[in-house]
C-alpha atoms as a PDB file:
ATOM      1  CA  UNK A   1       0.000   0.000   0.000  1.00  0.00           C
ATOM      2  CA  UNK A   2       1.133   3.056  -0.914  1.00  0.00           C
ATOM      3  CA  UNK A   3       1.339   6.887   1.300  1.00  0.00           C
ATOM      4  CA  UNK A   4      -0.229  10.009  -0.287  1.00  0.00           C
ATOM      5  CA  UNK A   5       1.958  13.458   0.426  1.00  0.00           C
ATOM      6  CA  UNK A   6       0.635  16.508  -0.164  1.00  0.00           C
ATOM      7  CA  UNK A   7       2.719  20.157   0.101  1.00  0.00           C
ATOM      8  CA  UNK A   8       1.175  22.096   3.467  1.00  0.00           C
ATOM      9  CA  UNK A   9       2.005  25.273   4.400  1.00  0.00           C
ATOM     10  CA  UNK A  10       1.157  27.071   7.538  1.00  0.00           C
ATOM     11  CA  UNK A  11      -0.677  30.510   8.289  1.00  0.00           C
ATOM     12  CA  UNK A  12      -1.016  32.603  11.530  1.00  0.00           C
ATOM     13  CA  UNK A  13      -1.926  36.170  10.097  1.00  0.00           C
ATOM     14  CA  UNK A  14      -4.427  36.917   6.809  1.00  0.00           C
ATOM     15  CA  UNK A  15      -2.557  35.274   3.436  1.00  0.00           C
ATOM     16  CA  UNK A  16      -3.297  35.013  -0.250  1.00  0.00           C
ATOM     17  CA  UNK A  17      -3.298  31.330  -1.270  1.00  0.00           C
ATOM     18  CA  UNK A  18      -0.183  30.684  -3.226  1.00  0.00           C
ATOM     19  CA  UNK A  19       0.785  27.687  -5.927  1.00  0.00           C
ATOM     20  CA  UNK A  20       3.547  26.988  -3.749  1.00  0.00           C
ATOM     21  CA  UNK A  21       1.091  26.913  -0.503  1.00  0.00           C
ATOM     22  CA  UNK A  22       0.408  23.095  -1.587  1.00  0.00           C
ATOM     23  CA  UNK A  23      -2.983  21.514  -1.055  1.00  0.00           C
ATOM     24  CA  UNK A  24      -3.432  21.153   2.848  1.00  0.00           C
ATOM     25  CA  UNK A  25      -3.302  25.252   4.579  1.00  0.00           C
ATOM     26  CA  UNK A  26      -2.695  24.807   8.372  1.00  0.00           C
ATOM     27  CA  UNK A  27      -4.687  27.987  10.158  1.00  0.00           C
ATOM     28  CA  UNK A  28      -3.722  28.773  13.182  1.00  0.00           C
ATOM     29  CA  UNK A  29      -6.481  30.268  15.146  1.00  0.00           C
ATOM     30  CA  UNK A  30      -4.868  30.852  18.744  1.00  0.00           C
ATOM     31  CA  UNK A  31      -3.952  34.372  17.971  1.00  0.00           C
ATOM     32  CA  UNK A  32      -7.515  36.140  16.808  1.00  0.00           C
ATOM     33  CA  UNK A  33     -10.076  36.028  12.816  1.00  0.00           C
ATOM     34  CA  UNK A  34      -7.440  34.872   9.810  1.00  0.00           C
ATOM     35  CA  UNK A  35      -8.504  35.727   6.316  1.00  0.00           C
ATOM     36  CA  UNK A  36      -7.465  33.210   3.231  1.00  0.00           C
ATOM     37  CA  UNK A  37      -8.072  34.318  -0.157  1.00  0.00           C
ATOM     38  CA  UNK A  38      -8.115  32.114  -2.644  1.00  0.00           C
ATOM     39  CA  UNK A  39      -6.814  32.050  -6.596  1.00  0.00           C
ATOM     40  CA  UNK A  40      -8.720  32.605  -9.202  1.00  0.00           C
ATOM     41  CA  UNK A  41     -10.563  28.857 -10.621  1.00  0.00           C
ATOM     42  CA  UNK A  42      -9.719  30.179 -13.916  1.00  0.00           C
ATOM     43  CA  UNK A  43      -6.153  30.433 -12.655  1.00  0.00           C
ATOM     44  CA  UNK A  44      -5.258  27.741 -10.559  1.00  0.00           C
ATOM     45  CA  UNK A  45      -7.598  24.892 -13.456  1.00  0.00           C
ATOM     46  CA  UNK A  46     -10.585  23.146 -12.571  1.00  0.00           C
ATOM     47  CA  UNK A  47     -10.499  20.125  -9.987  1.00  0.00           C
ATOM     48  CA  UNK A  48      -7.822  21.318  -8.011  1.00  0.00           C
ATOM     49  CA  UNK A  49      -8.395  21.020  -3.810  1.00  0.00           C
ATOM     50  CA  UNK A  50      -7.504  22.776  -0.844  1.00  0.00           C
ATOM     51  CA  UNK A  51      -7.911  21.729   2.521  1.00  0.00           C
ATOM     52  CA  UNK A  52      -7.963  24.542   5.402  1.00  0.00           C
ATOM     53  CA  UNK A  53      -7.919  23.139   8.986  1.00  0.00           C
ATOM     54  CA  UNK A  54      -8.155  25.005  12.272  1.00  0.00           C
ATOM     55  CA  UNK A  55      -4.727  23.831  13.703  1.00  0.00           C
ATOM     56  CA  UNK A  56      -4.874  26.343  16.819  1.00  0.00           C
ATOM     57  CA  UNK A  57      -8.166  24.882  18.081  1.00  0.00           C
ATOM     58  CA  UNK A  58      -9.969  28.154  18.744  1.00  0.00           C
ATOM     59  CA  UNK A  59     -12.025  29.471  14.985  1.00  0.00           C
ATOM     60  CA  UNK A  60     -15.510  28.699  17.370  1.00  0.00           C
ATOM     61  CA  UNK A  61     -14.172  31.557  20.255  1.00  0.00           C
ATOM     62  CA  UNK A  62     -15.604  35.036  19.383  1.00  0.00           C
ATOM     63  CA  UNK A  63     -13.371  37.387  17.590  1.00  0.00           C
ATOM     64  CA  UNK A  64     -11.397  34.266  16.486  1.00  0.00           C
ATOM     65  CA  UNK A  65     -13.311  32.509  13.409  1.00  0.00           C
ATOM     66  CA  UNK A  66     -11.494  31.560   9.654  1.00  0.00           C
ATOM     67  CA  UNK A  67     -12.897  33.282   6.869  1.00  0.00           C
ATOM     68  CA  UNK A  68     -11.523  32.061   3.377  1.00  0.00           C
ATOM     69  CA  UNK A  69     -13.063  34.354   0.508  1.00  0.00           C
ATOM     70  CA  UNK A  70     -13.328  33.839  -3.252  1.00  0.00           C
ATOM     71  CA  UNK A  71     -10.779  36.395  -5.563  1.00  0.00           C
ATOM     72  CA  UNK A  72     -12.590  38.995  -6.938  1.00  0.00           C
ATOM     73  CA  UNK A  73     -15.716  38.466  -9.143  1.00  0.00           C
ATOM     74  CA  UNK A  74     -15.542  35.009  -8.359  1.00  0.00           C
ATOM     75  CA  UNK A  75     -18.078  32.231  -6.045  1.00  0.00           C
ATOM     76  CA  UNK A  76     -17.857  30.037  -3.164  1.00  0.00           C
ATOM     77  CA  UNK A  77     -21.098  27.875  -3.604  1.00  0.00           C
ATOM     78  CA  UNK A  78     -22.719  30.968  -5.738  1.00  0.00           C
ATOM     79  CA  UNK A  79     -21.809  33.516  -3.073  1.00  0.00           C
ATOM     80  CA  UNK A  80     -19.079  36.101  -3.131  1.00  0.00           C
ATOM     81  CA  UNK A  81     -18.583  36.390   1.202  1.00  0.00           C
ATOM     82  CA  UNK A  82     -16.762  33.551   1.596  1.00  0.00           C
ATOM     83  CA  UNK A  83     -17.272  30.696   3.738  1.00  0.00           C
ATOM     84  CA  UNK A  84     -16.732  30.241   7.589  1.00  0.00           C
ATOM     85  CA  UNK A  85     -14.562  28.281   9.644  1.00  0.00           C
ATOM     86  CA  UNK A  86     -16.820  28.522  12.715  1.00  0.00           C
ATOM     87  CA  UNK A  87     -16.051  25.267  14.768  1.00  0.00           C
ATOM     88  CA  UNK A  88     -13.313  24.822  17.196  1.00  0.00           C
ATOM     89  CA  UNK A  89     -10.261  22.702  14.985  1.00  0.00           C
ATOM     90  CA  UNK A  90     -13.273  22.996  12.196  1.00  0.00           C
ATOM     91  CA  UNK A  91     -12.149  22.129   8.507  1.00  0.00           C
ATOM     92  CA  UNK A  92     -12.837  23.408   5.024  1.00  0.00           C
ATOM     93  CA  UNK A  93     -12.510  21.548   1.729  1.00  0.00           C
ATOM     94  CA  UNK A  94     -12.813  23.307  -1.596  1.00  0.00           C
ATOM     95  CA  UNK A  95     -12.318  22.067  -5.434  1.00  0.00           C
ATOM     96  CA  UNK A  96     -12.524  24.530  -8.033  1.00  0.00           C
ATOM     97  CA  UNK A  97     -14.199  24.074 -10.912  1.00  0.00           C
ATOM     98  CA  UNK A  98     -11.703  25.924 -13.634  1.00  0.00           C
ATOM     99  CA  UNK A  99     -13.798  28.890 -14.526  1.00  0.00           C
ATOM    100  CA  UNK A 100     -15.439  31.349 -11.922  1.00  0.00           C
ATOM    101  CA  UNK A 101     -16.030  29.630  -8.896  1.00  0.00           C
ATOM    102  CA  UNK A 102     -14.868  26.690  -5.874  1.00  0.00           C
ATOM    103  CA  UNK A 103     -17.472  24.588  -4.443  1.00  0.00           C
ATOM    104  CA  UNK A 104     -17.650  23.038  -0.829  1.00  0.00           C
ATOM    105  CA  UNK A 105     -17.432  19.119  -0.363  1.00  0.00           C
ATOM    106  CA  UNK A 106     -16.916  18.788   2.942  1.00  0.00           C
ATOM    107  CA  UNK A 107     -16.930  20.688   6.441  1.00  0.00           C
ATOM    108  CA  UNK A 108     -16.492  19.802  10.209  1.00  0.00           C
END
């Protein structure tokens, strides 16, 4: 049986999603609200996934949530806010589909 490895990078403070961020984005929390914003879908091709997880345990605490937000003029599940990491150690996972938008397929 085989392992799967996938490129992870790590994020305390607001970032901009970067090719050479890798698939799995490691948010911590602990400090207060992070902001992600993603790539374009029209950019970064259609099918690729990213996986945002609460590392620092603490996204549910008030003042402390993950919010990862579409680029401009583009959709997460039709809206343009963004979508919430709300739940203590909570996870997000995205797949774009190539043109104007990334669609949720799976949450904790």
């Amino acid at each position: 049986m085989g392992t799967v490895k996938v490129q992870a990078a790590m994020h305390n403070s607001d970032f901009t999603y970067g090719s050479q961020n890798g698939t799995f984005q490691m948010i911590n929390s602990s400090g207060g609200a992070v902001t992600g914003t993603l790539p374009g879908s029209g950019v970064i091709g259609g099918g690729h996934v990213l996986i945002f997880k609460d590392i620092g345990g603490f996204a549910g605490n008030s003042g402390k949530g993950i919010l990862i937000k579409p680029a401009a003029n583009e959709f997460i599940d039709g809206a343009t806010g963004g979508a919430k990491i709300q739940v203590n150690s909570g996870s997000l996972q995205l797949i774009s589909d190539g043109l104007d938008s990334w669609f949720i397929v799976g949450r904790s």
